[in-house]
N, C-alpha and C. Protein backbone atom coordinates (compact mmCIF):
# COMPACT_ATOMS: atom_id res chain seq x y z
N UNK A 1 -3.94 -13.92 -7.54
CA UNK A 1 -3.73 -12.53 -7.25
C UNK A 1 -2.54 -12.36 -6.31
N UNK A 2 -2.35 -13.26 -5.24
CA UNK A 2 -1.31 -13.32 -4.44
C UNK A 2 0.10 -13.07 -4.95
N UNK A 3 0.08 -14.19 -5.86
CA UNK A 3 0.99 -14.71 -6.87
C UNK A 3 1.86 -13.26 -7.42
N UNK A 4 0.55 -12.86 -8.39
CA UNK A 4 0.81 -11.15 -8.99
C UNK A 4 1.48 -10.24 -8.44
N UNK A 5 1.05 -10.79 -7.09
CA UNK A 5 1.11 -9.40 -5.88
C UNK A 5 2.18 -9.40 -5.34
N UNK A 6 3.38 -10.89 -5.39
CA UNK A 6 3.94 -11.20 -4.74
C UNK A 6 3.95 -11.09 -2.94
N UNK A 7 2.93 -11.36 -2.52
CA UNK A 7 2.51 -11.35 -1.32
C UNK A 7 2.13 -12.77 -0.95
N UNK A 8 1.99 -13.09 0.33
CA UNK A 8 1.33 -14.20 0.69
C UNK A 8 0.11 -14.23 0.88
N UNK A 9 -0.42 -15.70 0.53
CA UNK A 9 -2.69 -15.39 0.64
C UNK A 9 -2.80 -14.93 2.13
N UNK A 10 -2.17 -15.56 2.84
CA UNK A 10 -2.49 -14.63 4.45
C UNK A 10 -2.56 -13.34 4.32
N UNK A 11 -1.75 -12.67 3.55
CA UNK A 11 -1.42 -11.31 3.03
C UNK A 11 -2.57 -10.61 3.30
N UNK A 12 -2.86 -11.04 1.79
CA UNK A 12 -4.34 -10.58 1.15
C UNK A 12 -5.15 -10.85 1.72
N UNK A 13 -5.76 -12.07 2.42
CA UNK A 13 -6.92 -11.84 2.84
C UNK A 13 -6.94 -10.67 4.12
N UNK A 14 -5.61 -10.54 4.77
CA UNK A 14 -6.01 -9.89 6.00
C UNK A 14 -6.15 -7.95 5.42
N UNK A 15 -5.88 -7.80 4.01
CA UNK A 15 -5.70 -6.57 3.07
C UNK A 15 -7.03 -6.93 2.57
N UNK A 16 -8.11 -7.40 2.37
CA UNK A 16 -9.09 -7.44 2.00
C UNK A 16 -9.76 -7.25 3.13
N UNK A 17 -9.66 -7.84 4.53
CA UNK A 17 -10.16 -7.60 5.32
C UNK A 17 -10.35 -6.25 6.14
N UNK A 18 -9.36 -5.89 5.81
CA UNK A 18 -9.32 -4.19 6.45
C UNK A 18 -9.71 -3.14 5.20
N UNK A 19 -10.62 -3.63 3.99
CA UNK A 19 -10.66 -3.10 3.00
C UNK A 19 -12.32 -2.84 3.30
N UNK A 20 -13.05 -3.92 3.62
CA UNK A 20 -14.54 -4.60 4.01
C UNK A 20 -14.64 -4.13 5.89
N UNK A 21 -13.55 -3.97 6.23
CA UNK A 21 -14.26 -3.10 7.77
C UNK A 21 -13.97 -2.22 7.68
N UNK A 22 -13.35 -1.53 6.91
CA UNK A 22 -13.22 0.20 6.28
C UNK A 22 -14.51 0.80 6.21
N UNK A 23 -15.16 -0.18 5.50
CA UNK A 23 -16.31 0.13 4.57
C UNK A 23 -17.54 0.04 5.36
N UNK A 24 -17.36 -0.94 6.27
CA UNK A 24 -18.89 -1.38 6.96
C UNK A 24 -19.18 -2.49 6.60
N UNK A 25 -18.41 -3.09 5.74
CA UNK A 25 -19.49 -4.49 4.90
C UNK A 25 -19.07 -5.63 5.86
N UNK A 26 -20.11 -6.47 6.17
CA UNK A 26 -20.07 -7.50 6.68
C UNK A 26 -19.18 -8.41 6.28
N UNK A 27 -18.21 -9.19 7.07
CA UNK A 27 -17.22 -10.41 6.02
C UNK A 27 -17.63 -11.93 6.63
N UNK A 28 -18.58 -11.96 6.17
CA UNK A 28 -19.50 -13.52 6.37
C UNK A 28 -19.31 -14.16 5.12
N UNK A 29 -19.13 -15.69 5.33
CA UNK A 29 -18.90 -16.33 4.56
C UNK A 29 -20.01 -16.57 3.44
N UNK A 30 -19.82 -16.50 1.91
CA UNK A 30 -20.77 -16.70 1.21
C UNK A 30 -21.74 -18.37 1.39
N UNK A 31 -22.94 -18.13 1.27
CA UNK A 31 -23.46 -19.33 1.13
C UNK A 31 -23.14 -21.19 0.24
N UNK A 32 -22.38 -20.39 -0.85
CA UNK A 32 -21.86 -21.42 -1.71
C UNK A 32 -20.67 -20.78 -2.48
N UNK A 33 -20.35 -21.93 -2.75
CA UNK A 33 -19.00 -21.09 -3.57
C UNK A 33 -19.43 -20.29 -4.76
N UNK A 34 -18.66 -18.85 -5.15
CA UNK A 34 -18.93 -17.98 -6.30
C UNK A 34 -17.78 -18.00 -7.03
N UNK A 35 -17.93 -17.26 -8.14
CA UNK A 35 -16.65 -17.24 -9.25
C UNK A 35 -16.64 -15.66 -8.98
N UNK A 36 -14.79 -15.38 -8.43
CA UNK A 36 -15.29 -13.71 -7.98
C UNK A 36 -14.37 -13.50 -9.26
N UNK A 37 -15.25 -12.34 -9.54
CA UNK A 37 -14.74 -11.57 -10.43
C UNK A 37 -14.44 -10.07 -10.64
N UNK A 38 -13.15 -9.59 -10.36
CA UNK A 38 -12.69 -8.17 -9.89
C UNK A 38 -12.29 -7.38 -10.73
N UNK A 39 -12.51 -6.31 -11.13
CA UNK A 39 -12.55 -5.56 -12.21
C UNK A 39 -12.13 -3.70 -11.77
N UNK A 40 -11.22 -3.18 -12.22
CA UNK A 40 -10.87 -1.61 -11.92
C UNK A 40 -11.09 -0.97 -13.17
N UNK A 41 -11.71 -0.02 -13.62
CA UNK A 41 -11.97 0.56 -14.19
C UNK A 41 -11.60 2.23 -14.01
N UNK A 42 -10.43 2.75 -14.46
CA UNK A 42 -10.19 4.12 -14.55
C UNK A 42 -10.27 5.24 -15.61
N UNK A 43 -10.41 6.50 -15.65
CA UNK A 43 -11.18 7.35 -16.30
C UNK A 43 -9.96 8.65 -15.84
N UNK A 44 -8.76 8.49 -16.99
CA UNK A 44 -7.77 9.15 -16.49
C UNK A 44 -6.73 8.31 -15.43
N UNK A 45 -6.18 9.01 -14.73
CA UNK A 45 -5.26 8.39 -14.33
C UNK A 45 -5.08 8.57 -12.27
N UNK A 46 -6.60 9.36 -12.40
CA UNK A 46 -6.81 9.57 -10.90
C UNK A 46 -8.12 9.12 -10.02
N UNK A 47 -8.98 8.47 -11.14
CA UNK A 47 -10.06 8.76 -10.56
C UNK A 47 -10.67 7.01 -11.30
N UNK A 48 -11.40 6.02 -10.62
CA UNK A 48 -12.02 4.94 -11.16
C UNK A 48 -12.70 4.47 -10.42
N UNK A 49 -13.61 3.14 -10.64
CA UNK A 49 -14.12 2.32 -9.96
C UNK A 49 -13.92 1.12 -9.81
N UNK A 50 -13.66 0.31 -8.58
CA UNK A 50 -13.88 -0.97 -8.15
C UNK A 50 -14.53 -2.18 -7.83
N UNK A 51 -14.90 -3.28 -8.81
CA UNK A 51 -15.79 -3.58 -8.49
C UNK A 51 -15.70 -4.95 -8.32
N UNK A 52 -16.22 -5.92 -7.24
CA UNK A 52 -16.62 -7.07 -6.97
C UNK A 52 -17.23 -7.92 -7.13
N UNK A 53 -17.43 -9.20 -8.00
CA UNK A 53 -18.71 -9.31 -8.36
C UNK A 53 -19.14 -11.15 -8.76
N UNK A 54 -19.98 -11.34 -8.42
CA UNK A 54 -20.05 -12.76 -8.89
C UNK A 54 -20.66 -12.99 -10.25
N UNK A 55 -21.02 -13.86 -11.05
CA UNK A 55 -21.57 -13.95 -12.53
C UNK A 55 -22.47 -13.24 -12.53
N UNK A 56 -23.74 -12.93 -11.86
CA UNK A 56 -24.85 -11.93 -12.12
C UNK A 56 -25.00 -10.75 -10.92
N UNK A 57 -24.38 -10.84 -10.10
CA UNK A 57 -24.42 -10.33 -8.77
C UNK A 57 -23.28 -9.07 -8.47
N UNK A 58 -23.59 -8.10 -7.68
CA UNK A 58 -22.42 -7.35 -8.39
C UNK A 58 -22.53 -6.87 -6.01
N UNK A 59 -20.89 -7.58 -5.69
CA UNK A 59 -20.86 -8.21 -4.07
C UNK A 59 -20.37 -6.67 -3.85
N UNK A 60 -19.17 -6.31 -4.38
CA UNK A 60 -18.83 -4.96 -3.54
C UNK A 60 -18.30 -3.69 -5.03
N UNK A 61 -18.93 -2.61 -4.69
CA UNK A 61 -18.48 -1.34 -5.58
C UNK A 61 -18.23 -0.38 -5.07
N UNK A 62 -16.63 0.65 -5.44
CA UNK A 62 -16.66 1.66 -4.56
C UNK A 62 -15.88 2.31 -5.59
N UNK A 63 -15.80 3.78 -5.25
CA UNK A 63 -15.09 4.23 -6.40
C UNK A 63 -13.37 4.77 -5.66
N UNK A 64 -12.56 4.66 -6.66
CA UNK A 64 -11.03 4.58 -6.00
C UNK A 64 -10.65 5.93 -6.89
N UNK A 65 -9.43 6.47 -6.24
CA UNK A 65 -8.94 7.41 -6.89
C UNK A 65 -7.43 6.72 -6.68
């Protein structure tokens, strides 16, 4: 994603991090490693949802405009 983003991973994580204390969500380390899987979904061109999620587990959802 970094890569994509042309940003550095320091980047991002510290842009994820102010994304998760925006929100309230705790940023504790997962118990074991997960396969994250991130997904945007929009409905038009103003309005969608964001979502976070491990294989059955669904970690963070919020809706984005």
């Amino acid at each position: 994603m970094a890569t994509k983003l042309d940003i550095s991973y320091p980047t991002l994580i510290r842009e994820f991090d102010k994304i998760f204390i925006a929100e309230g969500v705790q940023n504790s380390p997962p118990a074991k490693p997960i396969n994250l899987l991130i997904d945007a979904t929009f409905f038009g061109r103003e309005y969608g949802y964001l979502c976070f999620q491990d294989t059955n587990k669904i970690i963070y959802f919020r809706e984005i405009s």
